[in-house]
Protein backbone atom coordinates (compact mmCIF):
# COMPACT_ATOMS: atom_id res chain seq x y z
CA UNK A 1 -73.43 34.28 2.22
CA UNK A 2 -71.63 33.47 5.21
CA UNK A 3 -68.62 30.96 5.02
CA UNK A 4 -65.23 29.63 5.72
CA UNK A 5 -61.78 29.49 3.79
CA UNK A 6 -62.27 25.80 4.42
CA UNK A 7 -62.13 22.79 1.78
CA UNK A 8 -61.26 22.83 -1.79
CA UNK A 9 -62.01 25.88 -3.65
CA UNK A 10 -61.22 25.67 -7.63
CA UNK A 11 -59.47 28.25 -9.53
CA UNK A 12 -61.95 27.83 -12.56
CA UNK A 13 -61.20 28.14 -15.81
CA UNK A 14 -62.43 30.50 -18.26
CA UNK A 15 -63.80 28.64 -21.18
CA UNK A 16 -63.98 30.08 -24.65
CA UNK A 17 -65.57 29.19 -28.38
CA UNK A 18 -63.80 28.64 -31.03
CA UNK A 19 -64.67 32.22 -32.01
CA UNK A 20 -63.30 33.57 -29.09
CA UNK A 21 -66.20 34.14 -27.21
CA UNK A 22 -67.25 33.11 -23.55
CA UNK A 23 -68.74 30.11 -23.50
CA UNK A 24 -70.76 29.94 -20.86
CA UNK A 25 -72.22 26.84 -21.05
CA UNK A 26 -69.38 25.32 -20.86
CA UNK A 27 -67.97 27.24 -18.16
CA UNK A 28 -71.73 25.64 -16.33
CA UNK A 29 -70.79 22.16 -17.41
CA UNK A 30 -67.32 22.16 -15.57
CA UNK A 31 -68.97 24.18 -12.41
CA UNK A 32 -71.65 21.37 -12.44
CA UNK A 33 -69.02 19.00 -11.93
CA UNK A 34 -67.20 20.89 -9.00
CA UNK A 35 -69.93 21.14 -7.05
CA UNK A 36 -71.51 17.22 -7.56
CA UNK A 37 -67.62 16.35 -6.33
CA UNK A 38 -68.34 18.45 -3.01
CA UNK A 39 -66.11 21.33 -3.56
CA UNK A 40 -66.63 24.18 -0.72
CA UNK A 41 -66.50 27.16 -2.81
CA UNK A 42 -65.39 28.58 -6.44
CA UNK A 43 -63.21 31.38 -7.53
CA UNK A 44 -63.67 33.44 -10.91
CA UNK A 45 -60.84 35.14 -13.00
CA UNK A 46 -57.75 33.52 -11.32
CA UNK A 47 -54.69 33.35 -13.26
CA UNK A 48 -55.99 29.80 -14.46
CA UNK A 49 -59.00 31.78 -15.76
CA UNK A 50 -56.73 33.92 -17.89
CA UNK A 51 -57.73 37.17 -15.50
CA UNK A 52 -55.21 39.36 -17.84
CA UNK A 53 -57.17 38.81 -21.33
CA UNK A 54 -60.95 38.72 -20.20
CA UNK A 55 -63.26 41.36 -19.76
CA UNK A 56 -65.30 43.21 -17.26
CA UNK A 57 -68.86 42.06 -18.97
CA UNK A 58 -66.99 38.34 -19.28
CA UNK A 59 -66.29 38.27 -15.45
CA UNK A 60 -70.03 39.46 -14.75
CA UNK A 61 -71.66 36.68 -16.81
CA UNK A 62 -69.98 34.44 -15.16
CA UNK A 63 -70.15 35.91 -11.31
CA UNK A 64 -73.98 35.92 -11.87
CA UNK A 65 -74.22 32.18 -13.68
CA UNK A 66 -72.73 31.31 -10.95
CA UNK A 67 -74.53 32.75 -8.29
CA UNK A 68 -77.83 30.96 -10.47
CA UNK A 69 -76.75 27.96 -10.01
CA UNK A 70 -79.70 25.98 -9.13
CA UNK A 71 -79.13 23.22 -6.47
CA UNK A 72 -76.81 23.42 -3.56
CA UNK A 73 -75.34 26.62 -3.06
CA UNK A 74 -71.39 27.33 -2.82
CA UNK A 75 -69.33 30.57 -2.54
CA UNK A 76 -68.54 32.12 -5.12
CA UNK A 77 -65.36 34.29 -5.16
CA UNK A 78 -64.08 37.14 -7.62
CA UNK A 79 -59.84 37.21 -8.28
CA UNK A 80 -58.49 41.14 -8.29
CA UNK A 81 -55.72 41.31 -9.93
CA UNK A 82 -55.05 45.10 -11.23
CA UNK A 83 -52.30 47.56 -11.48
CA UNK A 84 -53.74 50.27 -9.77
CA UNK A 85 -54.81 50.83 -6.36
CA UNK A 86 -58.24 52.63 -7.94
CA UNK A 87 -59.17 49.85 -10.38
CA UNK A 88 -58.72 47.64 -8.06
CA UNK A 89 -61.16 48.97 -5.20
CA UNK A 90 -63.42 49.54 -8.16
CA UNK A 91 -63.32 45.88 -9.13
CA UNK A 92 -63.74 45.00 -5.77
CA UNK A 93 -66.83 47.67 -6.17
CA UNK A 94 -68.38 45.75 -8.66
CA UNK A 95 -67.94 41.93 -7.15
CA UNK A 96 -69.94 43.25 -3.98
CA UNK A 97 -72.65 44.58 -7.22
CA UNK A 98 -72.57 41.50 -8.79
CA UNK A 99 -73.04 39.35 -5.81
CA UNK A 100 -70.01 37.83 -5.50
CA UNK A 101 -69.59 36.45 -1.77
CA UNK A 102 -65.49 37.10 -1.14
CA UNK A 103 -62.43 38.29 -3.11
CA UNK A 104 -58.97 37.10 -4.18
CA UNK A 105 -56.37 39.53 -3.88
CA UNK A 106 -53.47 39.76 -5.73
CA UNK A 107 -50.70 42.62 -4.77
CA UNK A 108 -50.60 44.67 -7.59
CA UNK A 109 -49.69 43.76 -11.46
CA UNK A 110 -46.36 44.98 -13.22
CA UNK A 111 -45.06 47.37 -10.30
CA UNK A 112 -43.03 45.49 -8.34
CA UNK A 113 -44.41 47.41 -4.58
CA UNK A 114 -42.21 47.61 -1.18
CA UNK A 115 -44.16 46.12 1.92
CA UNK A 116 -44.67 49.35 2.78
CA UNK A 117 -46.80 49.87 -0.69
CA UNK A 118 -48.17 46.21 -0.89
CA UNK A 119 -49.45 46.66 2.94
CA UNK A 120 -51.48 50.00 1.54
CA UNK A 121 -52.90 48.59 -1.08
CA UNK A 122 -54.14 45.67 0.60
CA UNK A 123 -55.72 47.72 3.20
CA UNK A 124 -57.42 50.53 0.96
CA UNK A 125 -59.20 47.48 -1.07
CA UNK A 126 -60.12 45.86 1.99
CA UNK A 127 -61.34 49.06 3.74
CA UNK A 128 -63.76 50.06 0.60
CA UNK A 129 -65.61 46.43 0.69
CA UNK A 130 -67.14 44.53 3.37
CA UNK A 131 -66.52 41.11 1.25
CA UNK A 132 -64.46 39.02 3.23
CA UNK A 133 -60.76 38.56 1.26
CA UNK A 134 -58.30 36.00 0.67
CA UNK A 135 -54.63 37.41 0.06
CA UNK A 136 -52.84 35.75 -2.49
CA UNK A 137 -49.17 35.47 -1.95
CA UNK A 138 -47.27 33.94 -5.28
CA UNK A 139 -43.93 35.75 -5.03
CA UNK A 140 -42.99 33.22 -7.74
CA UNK A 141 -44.95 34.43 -10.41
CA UNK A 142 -45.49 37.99 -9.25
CA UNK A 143 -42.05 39.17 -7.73
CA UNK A 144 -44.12 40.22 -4.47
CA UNK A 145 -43.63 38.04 -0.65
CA UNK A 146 -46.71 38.89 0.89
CA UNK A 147 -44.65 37.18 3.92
CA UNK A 148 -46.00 36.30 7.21
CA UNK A 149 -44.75 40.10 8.97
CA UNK A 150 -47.02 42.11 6.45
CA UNK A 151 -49.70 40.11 8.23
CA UNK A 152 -49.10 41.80 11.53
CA UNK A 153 -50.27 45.30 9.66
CA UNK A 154 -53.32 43.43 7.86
CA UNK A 155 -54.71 41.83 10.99
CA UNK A 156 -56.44 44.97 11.86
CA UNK A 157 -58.45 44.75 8.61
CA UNK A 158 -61.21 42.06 9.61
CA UNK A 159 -62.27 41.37 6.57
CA UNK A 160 -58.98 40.08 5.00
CA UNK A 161 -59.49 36.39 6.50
CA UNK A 162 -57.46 34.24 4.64
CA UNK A 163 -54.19 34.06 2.88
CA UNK A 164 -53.67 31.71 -0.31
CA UNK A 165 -50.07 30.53 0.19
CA UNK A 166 -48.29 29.69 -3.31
CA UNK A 167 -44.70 30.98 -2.29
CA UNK A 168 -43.68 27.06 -2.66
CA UNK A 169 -41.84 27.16 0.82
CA UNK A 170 -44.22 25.01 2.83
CA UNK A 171 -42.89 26.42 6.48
CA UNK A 172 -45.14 29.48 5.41
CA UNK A 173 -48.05 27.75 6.65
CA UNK A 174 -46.37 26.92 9.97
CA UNK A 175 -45.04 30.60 10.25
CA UNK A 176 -48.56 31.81 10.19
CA UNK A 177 -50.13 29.28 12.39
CA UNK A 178 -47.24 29.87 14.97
CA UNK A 179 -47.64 34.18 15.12
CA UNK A 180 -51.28 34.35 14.34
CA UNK A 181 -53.52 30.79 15.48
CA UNK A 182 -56.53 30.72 13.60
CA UNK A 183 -56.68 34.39 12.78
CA UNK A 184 -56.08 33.61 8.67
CA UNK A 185 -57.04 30.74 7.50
CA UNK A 186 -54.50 29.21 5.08
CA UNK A 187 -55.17 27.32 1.88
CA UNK A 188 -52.36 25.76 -0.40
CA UNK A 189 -52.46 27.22 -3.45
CA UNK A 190 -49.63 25.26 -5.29
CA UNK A 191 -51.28 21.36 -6.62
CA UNK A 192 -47.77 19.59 -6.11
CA UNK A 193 -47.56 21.05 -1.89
CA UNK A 194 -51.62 20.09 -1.53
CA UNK A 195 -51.18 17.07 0.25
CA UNK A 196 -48.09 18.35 2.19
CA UNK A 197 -49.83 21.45 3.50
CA UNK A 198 -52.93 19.95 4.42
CA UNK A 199 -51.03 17.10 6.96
CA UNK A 200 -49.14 20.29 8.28
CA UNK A 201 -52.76 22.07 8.77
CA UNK A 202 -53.72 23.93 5.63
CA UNK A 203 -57.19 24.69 6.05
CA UNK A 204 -58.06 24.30 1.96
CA UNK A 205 -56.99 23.66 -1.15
CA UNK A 206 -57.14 26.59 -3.88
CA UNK A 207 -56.42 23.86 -6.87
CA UNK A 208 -55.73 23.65 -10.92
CA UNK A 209 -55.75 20.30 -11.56
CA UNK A 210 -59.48 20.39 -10.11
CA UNK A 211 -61.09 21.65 -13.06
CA UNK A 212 -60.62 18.36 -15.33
CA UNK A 213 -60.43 15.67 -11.72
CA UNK A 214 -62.52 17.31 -9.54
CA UNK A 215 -63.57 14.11 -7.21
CA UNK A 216 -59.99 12.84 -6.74
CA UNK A 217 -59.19 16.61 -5.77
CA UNK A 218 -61.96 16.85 -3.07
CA UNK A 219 -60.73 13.11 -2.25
CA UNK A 220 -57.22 13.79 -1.02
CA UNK A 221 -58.79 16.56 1.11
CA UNK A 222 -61.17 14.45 2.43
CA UNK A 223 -59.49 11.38 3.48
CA UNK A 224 -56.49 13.67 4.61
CA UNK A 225 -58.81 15.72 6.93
CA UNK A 226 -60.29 12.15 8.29
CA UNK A 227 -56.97 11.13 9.13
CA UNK A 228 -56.53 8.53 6.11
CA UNK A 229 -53.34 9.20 4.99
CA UNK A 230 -52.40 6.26 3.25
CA UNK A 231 -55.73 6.07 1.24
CA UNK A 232 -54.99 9.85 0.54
CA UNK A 233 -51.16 8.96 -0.40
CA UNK A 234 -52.67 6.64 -2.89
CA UNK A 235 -54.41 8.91 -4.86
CA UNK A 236 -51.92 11.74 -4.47
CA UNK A 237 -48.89 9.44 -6.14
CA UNK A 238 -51.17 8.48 -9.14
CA UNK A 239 -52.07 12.54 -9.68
CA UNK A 240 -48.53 14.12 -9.08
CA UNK A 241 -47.49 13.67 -13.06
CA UNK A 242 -51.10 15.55 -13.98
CA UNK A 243 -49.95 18.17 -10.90
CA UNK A 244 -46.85 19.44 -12.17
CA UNK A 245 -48.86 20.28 -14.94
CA UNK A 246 -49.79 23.43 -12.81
CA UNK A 247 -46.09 24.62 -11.95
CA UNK A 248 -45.62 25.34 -15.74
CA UNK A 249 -45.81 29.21 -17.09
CA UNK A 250 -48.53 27.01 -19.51
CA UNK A 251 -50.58 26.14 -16.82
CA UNK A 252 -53.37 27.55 -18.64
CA UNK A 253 -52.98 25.16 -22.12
CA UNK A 254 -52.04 22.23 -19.99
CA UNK A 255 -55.31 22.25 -17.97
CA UNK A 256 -57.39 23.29 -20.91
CA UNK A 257 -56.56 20.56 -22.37
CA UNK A 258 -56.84 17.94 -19.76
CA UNK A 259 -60.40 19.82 -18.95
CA UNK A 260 -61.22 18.92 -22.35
CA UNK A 261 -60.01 14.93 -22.28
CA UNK A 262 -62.19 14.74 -19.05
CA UNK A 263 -65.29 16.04 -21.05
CA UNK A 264 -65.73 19.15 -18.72
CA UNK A 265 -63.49 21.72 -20.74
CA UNK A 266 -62.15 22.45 -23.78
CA UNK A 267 -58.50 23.50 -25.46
CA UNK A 268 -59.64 26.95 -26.44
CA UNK A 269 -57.32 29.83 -24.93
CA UNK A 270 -57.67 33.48 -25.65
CA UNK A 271 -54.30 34.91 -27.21
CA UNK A 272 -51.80 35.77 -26.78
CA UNK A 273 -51.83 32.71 -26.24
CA UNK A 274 -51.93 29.72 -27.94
CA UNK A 275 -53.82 25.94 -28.55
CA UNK A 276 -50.53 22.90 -27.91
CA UNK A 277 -49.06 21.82 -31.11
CA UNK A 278 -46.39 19.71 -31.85
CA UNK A 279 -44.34 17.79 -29.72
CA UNK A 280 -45.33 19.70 -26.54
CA UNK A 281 -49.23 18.55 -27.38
CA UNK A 282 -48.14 15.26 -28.19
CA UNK A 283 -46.02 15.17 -24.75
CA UNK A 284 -48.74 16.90 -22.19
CA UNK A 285 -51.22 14.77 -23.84
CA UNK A 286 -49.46 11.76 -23.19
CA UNK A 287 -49.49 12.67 -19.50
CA UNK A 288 -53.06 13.13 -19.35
CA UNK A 289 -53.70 10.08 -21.15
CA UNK A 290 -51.60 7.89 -18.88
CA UNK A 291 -53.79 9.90 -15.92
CA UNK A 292 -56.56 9.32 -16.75
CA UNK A 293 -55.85 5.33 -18.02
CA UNK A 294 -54.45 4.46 -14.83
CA UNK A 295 -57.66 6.52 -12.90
CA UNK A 296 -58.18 5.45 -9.31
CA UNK A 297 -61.25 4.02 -8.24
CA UNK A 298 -62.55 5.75 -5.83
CA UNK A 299 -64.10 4.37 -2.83
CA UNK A 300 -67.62 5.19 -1.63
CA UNK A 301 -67.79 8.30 -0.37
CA UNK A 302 -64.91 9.60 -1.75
């Protein structure tokens, strides 16, 4: 399938039984709801999907139920995130196998690489699949700046076409625009920046809190890229306290578990970790509750 790195494209979560198992209805029940709120395009295995913890056969199921979704049909994007160079240009391998129409690329996992290193391995996965890629640069989380330079190297691979920017400093996005035009196509990849980055030109929104509100999510893209900015500023105010829920190394719980107030999701996480108890339950829900009490209503169209 042919497409752009354009619009809001969630980082879906990876639903389980209590048993531990996939649960892939579920998983069809929250992608339902993404794509009746007008996303442009989903992506598998992120680190909101718990990527570290689920399996090869796991990511398949869910690449090709996907891909069967009957109705309108959207992208549908696999997340690499390995520790080798070879694992990863075999995963990448398997997503053109599978179907899968792009990739997510994460440098690579527990080796902390130079540029020179994090250049190569960008460029041997992208030279051993003709799926179009989205670099994902979260020096935050992962220790690695896949900063605007490296880009001057990866240009020459055509198929690496967009660059998910979640290094929190927003002047990223105008970096890029400035040395490279519309060469990569940047989406925002941190919930709290969304709104920022798109007025400054973001061309999408990879997003969290999109798995339990997905039509407020596709909203504040919306009205921002129609030039409503109040109406968006609205919405965005009212869903910054359910945002910051995504800046936390418990993303995963947090979202789970406003996934499952929603009705789209539920708390289930595979371990190491662990269901909310205690206070911190009691406090996150409390959050969500107040979110999703004080909902916006959304105007027509919206």
């Amino acid at each position: 399938m042919q497409f752009e790195w354009k619009g809001v494209f969630p980082a879906l979560l990876t639903p389980f039984t209590k048993d531990d198992r996939l649960d892939l209805s579920l998983f069809e029940k929250n992608l339902d709801a993404q794509v009746d709120a007008g996303v442009q395009g989903v992506i598998i295995g992120g680190s909101l999907g718990e990527a570290s913890t689920i399996t090869e056969q796991e990511k398949e199921q869910m690449v090709l139920s996907a891909l069967a979704r009957p109705g309108k049909k959207i992208p549908v994007i696999l997340n690499i995130a390995e520790s080798t160079t070879t694992e990863a240009v075999r995963q990448a391998g398997l997503a053109g196998k599978w179907g899968a129409d792009g990739l997510m690329l994460l440098p690579p996992m527990r080796y902390k690489s130079d540029d020179r290193e994090t250049v190569n391995y960008f460029k041997t996965v992208a030279r051993a699949t003709s799926l179009p890629i989205m670099i994902y640069n979260n020096p935050v989380d992962y220790k690695i700046d896949a900063h605007p330079a490296l880009f001057d190297e990866l240009a020459e691979c055509e198929n690496i076409t967009a660059l998910k920017e979640s290094s929190r400093d927003v002047t990223n996005l105008t970096r890029m625009k400035n040395r490279f035009g519309d060469r990569f196509k940047i989406l925002c990849g941190v919930d709290t920046l969304a709104m920022e980055e798109l007025c400054l030109g973001a061309d999408g929104w990879v997003a969290g809190l999109v798995c339990a509100f997905p039509k407020e999510t596709t909203a504040i893209y919306n009205l921002v890229k129609e030039g409503k900015i109040a109406e968006a500023t609205a919405i965005y105010r009212w869903f910054m306290p359910l945002l910051e829920l995504d800046i936390h190394p418990k993303l995963v719980q947090y979202i789970k578990l406003a996934a499952s107030k929603t009705g789209i999701g539920s708390e289930y996480v595979r371990a190491p970790r662990l269901i909310l108890d205690g206070e911190e339950r009691a406090r996150i829900l409390a959050v969500i509750e107040k979110g999703i009490e004080s909902r916006p209503v959304l105007g027509k169209g919206q």
